[in-house]
PDB file of N, CA and C in Angstrom:
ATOM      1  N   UNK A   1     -16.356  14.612   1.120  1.00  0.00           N
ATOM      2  CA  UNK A   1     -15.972  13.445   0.354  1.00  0.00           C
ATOM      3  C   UNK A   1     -14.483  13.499   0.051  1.00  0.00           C
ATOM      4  N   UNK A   2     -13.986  12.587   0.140  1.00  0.00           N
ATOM      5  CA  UNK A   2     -12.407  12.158  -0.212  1.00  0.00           C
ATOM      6  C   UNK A   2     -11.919  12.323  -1.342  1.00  0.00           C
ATOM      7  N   UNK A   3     -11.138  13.041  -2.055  1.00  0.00           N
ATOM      8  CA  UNK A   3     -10.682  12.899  -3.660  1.00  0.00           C
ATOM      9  C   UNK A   3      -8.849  13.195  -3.567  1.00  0.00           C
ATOM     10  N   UNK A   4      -8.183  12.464  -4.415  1.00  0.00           N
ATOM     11  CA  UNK A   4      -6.880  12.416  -4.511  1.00  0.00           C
ATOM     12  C   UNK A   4      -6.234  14.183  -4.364  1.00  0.00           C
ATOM     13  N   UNK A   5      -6.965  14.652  -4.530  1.00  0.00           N
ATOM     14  CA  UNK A   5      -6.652  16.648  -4.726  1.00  0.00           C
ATOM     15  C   UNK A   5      -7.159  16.800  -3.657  1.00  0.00           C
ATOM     16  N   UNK A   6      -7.956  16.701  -2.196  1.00  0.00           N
ATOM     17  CA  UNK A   6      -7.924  17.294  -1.117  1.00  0.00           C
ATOM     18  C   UNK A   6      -9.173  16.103  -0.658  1.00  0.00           C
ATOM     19  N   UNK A   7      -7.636  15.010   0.087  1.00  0.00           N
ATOM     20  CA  UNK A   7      -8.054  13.960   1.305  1.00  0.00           C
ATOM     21  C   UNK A   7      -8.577  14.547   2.350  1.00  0.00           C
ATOM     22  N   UNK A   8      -8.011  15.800   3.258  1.00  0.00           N
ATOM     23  CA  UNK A   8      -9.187  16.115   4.449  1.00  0.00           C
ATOM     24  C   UNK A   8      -9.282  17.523   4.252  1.00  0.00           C
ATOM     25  N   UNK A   9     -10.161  18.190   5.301  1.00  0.00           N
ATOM     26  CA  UNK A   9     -10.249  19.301   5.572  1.00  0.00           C
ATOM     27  C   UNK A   9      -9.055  20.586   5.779  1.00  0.00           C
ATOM     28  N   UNK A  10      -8.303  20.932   4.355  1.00  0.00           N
ATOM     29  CA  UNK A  10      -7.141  21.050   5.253  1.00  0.00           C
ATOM     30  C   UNK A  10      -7.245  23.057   5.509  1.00  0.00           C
ATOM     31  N   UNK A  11      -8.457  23.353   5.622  1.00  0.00           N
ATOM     32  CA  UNK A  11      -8.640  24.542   6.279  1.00  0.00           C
ATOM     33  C   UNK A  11      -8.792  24.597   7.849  1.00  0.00           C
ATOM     34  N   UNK A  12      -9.098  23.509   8.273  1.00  0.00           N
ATOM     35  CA  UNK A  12      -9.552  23.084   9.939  1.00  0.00           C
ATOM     36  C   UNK A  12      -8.015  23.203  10.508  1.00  0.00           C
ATOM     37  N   UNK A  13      -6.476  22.940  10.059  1.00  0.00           N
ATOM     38  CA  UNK A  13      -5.084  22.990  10.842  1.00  0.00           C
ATOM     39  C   UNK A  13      -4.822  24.144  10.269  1.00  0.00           C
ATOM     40  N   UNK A  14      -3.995  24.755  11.430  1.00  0.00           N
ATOM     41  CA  UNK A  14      -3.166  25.992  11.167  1.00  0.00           C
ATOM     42  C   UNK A  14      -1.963  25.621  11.727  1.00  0.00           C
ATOM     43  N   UNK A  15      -0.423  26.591  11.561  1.00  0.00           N
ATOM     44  CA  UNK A  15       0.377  26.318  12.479  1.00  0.00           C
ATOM     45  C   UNK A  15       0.540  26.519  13.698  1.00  0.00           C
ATOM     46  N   UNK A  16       0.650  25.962  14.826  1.00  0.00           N
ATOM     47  CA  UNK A  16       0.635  26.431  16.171  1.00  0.00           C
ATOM     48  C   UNK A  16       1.560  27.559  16.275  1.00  0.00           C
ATOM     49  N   UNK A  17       1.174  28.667  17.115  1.00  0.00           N
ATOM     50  CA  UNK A  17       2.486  29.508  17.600  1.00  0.00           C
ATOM     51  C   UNK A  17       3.644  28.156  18.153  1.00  0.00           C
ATOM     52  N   UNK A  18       4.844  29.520  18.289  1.00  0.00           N
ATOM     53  CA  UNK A  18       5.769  28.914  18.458  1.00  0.00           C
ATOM     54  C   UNK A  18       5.517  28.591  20.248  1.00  0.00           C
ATOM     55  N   UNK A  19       4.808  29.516  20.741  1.00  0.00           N
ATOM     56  CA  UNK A  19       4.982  29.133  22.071  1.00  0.00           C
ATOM     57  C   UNK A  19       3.496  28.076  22.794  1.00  0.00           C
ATOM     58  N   UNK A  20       2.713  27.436  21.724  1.00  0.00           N
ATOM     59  CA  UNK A  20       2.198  26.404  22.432  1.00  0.00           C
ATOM     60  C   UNK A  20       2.468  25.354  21.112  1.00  0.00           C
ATOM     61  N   UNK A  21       1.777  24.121  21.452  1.00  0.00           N
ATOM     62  CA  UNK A  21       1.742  22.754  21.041  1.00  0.00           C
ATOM     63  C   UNK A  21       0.630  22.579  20.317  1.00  0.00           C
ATOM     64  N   UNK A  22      -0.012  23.233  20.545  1.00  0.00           N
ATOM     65  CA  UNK A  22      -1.396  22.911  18.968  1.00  0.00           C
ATOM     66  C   UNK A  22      -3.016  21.996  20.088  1.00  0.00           C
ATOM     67  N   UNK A  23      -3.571  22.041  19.538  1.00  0.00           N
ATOM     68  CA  UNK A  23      -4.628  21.166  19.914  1.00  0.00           C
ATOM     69  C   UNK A  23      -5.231  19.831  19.215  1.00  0.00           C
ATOM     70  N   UNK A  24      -4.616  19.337  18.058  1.00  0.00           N
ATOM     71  CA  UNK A  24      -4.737  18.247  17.464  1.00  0.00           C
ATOM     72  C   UNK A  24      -4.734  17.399  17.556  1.00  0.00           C
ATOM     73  N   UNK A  25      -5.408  16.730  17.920  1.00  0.00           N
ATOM     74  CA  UNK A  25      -4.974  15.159  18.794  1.00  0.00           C
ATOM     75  C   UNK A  25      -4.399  14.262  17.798  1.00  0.00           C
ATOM     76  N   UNK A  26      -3.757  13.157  18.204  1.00  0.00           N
ATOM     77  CA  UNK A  26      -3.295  11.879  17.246  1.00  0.00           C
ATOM     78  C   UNK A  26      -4.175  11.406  17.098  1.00  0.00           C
ATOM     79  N   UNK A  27      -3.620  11.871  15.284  1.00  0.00           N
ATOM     80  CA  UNK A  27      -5.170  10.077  14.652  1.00  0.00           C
ATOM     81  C   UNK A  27      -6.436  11.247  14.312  1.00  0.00           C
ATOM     82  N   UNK A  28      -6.246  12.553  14.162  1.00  0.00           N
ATOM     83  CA  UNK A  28      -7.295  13.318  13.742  1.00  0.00           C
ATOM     84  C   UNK A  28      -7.668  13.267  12.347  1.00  0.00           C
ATOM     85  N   UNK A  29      -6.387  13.110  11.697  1.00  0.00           N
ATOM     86  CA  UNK A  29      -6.440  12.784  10.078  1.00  0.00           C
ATOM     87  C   UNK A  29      -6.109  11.049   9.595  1.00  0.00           C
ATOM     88  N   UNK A  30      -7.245  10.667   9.055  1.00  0.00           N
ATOM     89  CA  UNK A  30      -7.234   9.495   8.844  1.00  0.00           C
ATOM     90  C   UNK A  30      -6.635   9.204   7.311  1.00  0.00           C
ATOM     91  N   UNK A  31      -5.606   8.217   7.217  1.00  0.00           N
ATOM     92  CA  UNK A  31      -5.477   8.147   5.698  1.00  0.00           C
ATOM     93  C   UNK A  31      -6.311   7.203   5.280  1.00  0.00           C
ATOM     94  N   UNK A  32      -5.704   6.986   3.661  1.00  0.00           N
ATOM     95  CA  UNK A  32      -6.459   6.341   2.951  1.00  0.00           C
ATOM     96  C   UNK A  32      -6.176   5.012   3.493  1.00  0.00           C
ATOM     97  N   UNK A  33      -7.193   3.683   3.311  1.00  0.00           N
ATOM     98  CA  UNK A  33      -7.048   1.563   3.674  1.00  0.00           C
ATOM     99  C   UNK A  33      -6.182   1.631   2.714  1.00  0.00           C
ATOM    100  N   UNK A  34      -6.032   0.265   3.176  1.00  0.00           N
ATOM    101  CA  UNK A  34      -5.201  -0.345   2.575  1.00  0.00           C
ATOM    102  C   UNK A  34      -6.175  -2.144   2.411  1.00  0.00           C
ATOM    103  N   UNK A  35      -6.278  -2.630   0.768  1.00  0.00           N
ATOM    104  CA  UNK A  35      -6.723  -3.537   0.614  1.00  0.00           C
ATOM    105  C   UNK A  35      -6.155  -3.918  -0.310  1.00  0.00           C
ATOM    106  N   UNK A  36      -5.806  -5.251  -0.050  1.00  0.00           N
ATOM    107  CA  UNK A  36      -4.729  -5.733  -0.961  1.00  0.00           C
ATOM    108  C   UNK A  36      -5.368  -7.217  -0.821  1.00  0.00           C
ATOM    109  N   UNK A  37      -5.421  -8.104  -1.977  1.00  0.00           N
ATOM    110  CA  UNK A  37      -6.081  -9.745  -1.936  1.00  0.00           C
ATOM    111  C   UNK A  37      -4.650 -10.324  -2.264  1.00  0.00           C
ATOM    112  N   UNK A  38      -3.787 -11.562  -1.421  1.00  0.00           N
ATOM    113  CA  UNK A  38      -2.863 -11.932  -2.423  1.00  0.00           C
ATOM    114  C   UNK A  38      -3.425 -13.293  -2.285  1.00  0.00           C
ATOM    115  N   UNK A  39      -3.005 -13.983  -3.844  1.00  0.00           N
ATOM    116  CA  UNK A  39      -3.614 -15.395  -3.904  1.00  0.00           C
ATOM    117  C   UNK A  39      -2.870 -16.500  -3.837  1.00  0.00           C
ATOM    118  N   UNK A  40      -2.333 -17.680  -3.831  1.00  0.00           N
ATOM    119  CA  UNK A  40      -1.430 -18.515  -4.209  1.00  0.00           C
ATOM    120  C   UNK A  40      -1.833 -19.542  -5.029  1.00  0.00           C
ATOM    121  N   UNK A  41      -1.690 -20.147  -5.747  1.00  0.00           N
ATOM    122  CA  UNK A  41      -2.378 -21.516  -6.158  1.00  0.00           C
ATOM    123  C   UNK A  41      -0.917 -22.575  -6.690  1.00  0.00           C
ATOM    124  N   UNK A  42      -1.496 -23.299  -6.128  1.00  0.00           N
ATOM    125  CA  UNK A  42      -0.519 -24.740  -6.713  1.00  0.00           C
ATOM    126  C   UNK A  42      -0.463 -25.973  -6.961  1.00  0.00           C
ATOM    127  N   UNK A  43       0.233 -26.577  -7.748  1.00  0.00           N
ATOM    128  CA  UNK A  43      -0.097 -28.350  -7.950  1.00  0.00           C
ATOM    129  C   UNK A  43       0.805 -28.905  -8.276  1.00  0.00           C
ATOM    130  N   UNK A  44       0.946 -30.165  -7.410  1.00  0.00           N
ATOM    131  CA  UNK A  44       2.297 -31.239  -7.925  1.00  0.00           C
ATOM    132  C   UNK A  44       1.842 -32.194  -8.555  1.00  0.00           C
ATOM    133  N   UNK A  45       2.691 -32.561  -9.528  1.00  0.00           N
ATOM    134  CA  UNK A  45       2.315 -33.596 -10.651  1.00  0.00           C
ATOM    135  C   UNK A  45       3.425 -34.434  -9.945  1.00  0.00           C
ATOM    136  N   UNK A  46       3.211 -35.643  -9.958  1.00  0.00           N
ATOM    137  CA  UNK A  46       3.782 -36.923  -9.594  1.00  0.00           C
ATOM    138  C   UNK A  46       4.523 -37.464 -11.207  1.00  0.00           C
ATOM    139  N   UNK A  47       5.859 -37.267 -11.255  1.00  0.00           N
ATOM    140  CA  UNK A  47       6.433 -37.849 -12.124  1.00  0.00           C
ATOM    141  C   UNK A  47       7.078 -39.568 -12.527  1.00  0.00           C
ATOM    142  N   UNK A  48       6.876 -39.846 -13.798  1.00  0.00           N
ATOM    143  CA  UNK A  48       6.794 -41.546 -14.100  1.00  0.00           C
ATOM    144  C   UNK A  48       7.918 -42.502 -13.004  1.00  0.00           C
ATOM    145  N   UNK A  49       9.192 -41.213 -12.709  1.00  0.00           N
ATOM    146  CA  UNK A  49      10.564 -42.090 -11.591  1.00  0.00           C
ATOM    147  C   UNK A  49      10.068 -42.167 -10.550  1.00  0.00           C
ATOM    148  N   UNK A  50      10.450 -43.081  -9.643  1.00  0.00           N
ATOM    149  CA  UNK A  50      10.163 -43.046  -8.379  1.00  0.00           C
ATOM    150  C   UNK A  50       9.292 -41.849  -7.075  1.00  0.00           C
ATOM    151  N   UNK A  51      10.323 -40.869  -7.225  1.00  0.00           N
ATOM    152  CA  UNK A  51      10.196 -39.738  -5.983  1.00  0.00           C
ATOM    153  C   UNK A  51      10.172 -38.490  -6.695  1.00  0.00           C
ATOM    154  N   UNK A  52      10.080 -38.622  -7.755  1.00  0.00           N
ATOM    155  CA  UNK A  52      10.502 -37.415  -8.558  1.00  0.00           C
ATOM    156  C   UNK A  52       8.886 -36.541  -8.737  1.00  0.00           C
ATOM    157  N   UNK A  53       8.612 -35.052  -8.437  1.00  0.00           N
ATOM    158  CA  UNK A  53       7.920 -34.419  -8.816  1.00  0.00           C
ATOM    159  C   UNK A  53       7.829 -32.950  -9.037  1.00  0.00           C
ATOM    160  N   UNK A  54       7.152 -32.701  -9.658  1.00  0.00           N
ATOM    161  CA  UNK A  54       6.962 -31.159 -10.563  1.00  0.00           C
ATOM    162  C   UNK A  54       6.372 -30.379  -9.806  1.00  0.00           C
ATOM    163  N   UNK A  55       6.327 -29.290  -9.372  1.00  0.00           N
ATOM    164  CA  UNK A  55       5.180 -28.210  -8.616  1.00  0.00           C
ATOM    165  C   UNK A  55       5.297 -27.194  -9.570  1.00  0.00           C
ATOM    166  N   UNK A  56       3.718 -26.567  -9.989  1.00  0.00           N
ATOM    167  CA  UNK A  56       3.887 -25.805 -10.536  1.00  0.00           C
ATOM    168  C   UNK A  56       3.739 -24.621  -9.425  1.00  0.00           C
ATOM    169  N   UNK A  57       3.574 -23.262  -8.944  1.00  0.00           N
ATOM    170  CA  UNK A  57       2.982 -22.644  -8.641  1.00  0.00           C
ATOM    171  C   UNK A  57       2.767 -21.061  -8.733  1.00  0.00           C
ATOM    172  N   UNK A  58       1.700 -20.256  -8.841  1.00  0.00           N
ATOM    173  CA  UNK A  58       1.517 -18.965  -9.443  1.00  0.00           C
ATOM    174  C   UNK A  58       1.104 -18.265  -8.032  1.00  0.00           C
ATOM    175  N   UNK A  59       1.518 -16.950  -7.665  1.00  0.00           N
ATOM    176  CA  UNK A  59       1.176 -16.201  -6.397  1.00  0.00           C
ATOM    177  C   UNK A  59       1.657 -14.488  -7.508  1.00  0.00           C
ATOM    178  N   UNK A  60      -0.385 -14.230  -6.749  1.00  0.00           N
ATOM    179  CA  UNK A  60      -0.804 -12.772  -7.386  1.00  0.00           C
ATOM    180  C   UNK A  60      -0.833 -12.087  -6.220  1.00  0.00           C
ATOM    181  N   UNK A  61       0.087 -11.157  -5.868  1.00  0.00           N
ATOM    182  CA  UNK A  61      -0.002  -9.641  -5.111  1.00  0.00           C
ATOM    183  C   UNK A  61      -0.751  -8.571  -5.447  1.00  0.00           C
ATOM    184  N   UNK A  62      -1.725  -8.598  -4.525  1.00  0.00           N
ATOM    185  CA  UNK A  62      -2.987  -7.266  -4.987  1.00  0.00           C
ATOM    186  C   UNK A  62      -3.572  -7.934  -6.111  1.00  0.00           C
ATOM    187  N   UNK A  63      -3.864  -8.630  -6.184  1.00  0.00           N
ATOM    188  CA  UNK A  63      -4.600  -9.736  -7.289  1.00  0.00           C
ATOM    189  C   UNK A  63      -5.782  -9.160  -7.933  1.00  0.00           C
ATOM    190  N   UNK A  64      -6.763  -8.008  -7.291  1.00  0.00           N
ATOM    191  CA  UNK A  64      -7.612  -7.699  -7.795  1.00  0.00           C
ATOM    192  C   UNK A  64      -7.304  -6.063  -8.566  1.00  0.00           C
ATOM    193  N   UNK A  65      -5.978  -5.970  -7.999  1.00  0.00           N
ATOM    194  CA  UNK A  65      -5.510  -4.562  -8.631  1.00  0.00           C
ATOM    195  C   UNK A  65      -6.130  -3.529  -8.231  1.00  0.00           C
ATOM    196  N   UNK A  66      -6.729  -3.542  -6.615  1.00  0.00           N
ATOM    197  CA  UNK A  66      -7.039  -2.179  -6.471  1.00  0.00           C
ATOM    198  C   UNK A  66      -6.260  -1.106  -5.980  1.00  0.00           C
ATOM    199  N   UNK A  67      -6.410   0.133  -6.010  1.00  0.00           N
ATOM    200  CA  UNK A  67      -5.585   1.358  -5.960  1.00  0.00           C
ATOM    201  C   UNK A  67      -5.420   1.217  -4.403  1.00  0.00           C
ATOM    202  N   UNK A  68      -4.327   1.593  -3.650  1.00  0.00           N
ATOM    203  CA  UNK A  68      -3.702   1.846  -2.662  1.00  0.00           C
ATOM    204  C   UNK A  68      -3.579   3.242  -2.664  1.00  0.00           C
ATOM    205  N   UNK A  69      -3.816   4.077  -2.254  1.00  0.00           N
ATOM    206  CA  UNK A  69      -3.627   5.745  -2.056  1.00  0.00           C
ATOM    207  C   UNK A  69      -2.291   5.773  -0.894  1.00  0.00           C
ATOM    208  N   UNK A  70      -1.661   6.426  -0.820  1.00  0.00           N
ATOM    209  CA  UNK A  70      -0.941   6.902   0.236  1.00  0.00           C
ATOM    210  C   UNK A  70      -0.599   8.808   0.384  1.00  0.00           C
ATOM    211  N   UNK A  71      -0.134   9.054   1.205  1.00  0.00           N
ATOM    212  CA  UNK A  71       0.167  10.656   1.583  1.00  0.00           C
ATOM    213  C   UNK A  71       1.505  10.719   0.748  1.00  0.00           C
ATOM    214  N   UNK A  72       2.305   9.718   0.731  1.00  0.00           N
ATOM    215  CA  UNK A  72       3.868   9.812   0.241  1.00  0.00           C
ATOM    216  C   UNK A  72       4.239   9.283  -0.387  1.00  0.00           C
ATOM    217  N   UNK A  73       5.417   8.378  -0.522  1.00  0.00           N
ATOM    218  CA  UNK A  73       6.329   7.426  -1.329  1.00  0.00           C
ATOM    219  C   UNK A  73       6.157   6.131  -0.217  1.00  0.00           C
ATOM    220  N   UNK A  74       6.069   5.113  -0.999  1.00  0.00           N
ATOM    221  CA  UNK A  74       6.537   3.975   0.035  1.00  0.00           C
ATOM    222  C   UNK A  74       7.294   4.332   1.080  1.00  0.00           C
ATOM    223  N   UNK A  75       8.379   4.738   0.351  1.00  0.00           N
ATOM    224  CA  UNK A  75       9.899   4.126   0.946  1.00  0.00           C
ATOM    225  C   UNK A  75      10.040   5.182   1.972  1.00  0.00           C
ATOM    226  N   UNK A  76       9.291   6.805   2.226  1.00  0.00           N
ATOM    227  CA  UNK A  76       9.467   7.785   3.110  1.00  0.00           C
ATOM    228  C   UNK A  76       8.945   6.988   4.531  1.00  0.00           C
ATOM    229  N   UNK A  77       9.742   8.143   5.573  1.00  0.00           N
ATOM    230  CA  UNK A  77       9.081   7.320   6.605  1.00  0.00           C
ATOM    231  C   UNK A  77       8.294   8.781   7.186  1.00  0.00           C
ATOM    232  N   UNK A  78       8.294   9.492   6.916  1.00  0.00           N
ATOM    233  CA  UNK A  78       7.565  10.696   7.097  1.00  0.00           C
ATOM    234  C   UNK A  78       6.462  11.080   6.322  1.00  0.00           C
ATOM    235  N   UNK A  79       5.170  11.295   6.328  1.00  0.00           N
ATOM    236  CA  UNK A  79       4.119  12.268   5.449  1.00  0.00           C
ATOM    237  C   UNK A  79       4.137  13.421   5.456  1.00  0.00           C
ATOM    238  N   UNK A  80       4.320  13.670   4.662  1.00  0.00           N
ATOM    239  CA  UNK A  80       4.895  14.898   3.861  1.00  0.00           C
ATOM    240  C   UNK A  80       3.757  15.952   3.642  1.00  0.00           C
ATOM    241  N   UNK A  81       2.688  15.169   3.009  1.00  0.00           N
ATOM    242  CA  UNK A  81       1.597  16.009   2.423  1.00  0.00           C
ATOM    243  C   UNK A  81       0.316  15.861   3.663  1.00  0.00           C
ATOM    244  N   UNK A  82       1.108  15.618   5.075  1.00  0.00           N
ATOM    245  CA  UNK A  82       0.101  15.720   6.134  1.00  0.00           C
ATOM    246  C   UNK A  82       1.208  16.987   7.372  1.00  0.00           C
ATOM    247  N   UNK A  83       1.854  17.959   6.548  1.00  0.00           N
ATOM    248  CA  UNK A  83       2.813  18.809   6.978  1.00  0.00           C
ATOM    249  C   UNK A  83       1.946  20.252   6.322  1.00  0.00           C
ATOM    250  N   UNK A  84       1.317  21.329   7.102  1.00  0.00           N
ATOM    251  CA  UNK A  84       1.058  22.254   6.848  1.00  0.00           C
ATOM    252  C   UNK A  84       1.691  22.739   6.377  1.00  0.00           C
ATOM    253  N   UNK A  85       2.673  23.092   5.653  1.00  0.00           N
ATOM    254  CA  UNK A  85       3.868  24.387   5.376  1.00  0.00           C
ATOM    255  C   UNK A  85       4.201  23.874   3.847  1.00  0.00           C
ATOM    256  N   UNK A  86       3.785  22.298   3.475  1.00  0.00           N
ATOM    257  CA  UNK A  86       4.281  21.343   2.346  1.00  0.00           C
ATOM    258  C   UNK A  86       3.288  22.343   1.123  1.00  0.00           C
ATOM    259  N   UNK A  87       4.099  22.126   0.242  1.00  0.00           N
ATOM    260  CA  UNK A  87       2.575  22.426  -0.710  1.00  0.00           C
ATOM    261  C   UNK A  87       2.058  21.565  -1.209  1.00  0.00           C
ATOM    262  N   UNK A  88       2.081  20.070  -1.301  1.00  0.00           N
ATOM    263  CA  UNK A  88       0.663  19.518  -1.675  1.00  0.00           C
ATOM    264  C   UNK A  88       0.363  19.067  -0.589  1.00  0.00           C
ATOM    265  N   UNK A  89       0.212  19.805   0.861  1.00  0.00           N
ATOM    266  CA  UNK A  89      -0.435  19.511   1.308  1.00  0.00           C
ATOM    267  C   UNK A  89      -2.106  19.464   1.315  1.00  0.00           C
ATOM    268  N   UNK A  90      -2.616  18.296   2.054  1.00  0.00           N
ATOM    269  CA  UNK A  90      -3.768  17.211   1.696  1.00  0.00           C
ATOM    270  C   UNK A  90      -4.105  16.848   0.536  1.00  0.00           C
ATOM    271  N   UNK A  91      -3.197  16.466  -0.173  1.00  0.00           N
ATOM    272  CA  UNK A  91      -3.391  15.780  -1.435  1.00  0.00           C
ATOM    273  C   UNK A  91      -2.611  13.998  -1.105  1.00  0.00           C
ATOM    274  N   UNK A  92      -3.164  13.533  -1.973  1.00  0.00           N
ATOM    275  CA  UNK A  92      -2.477  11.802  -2.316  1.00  0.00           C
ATOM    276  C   UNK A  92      -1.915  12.102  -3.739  1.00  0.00           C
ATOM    277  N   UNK A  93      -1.019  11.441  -3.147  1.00  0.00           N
ATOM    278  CA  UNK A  93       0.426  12.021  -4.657  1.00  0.00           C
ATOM    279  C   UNK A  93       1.102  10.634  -4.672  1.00  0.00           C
ATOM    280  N   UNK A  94       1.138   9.714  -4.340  1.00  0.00           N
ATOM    281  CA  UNK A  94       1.287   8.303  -4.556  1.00  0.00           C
ATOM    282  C   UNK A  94       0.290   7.391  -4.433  1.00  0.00           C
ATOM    283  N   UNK A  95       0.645   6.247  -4.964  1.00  0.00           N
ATOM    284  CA  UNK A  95      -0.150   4.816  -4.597  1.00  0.00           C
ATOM    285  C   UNK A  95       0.711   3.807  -4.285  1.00  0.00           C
ATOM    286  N   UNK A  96       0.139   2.472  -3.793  1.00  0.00           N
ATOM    287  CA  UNK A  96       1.032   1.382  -3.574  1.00  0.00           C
ATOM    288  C   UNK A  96       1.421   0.515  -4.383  1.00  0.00           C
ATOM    289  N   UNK A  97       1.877  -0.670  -4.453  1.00  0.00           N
ATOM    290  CA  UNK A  97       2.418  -1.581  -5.783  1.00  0.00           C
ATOM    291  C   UNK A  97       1.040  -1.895  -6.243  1.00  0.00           C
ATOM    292  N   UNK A  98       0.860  -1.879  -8.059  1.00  0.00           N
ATOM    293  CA  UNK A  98       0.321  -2.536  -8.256  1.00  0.00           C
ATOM    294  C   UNK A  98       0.402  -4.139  -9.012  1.00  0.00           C
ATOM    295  N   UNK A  99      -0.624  -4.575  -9.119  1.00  0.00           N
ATOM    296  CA  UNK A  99      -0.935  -6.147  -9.192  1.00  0.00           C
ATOM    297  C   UNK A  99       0.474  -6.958  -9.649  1.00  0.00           C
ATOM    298  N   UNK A 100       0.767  -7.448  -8.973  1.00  0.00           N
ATOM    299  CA  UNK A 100       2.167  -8.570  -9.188  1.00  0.00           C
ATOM    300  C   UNK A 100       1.585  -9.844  -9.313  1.00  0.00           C
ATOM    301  N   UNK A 101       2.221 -10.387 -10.095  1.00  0.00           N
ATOM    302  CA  UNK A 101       2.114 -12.102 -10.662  1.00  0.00           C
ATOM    303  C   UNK A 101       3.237 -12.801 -10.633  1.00  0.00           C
ATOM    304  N   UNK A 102       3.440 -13.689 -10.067  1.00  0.00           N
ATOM    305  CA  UNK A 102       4.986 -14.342 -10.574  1.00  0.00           C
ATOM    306  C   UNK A 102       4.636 -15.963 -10.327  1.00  0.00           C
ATOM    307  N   UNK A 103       5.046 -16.939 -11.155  1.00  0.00           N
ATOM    308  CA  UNK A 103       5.031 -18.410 -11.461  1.00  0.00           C
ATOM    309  C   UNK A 103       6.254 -18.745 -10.892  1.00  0.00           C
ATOM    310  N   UNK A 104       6.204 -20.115 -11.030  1.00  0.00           N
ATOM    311  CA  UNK A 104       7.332 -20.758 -10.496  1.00  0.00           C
ATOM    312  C   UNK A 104       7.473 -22.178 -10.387  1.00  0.00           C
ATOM    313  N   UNK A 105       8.467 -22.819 -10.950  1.00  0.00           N
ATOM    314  CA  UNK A 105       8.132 -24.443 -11.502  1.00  0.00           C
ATOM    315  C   UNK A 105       9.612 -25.145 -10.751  1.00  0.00           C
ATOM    316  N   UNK A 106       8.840 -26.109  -9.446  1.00  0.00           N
ATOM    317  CA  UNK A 106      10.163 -26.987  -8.882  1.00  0.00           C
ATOM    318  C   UNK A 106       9.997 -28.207  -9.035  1.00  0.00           C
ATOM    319  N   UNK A 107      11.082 -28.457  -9.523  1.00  0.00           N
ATOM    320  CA  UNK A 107      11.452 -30.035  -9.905  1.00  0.00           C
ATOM    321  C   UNK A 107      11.926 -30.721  -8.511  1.00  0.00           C
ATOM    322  N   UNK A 108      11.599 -31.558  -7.928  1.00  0.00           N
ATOM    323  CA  UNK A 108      12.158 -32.559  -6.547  1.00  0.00           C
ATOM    324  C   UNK A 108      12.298 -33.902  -7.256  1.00  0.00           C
ATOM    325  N   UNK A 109      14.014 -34.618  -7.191  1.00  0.00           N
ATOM    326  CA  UNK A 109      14.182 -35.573  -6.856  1.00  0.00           C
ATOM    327  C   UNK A 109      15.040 -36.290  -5.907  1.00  0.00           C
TER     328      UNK A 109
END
C-alpha cells in the first residue's frame, strides 16, 4: 500500500556497479495521479444603455481540493526522492497547488 513515508518498494533498487547499467526498466516506479477538477462559471447581465454589459465570472482550480502528491517541488525538473543515494528517498515530500478561486467582473461598452 502507498503512504506519503514509503511510495514504493524501495528495498527492490540498489546501485548498479559502476561497470554495468542496472536492470530497471523505464516506468518501473509509478508516481502518484494527478486529479485536479477546474470549474468556470459565468453570466452577462445586459445593461439599461444600449451595448453596454457586465460579466461576472468565477474560475476554481482544483475545485474539489484534492491532494496532488509529488516526489519533489513543482518547479524541480529532476526527482530527487526517486534517486537511491537521496535520503528521503521513496517518500512524497511535496504536493501540488491547492484549491484556487479567483472572480472577475468586465464591464463592455
Amino acid at each position: 500500500m502507498h503512504t506519503v513515508s514509503c511510495w514504493f518498494n524501495t528495498s527492490a533498487y540498489v546501485v548498479a556497479p559502476v561497470t554495468r547499467l542496472g536492470t530497471a526498466g523505464v516506468g518501473s516506479v509509478r508516481g502518484p495521479g494527478l486529479y485536479t477538477w477546474d470549474l468556470s462559471l459565468r453570466k452577462e447581465f445586459p445593461i439599461v444603455h444600449e451595448d453596454w454589459r457586465l460579466r461576472f465570472q468565477a474560475d476554481m482550480f482544483n475545485a474539489f481540493n484534492h491532494p496532488n502528491f509529488r516526489f519533489d517541488s513543482i518547479t524541480s525538473l529532476t526527482p530527487n526522492n526517486t534517486t537511491v543515494t537521496n535520503n528521503s528517498y521513496g517518500t512524497i515530500t511535496a504536493a501540488g497547488p491547492p484549491r484556487q478561486i479567483q472572480f472577475g467582473l468586465k464591464f463592455t461598452f
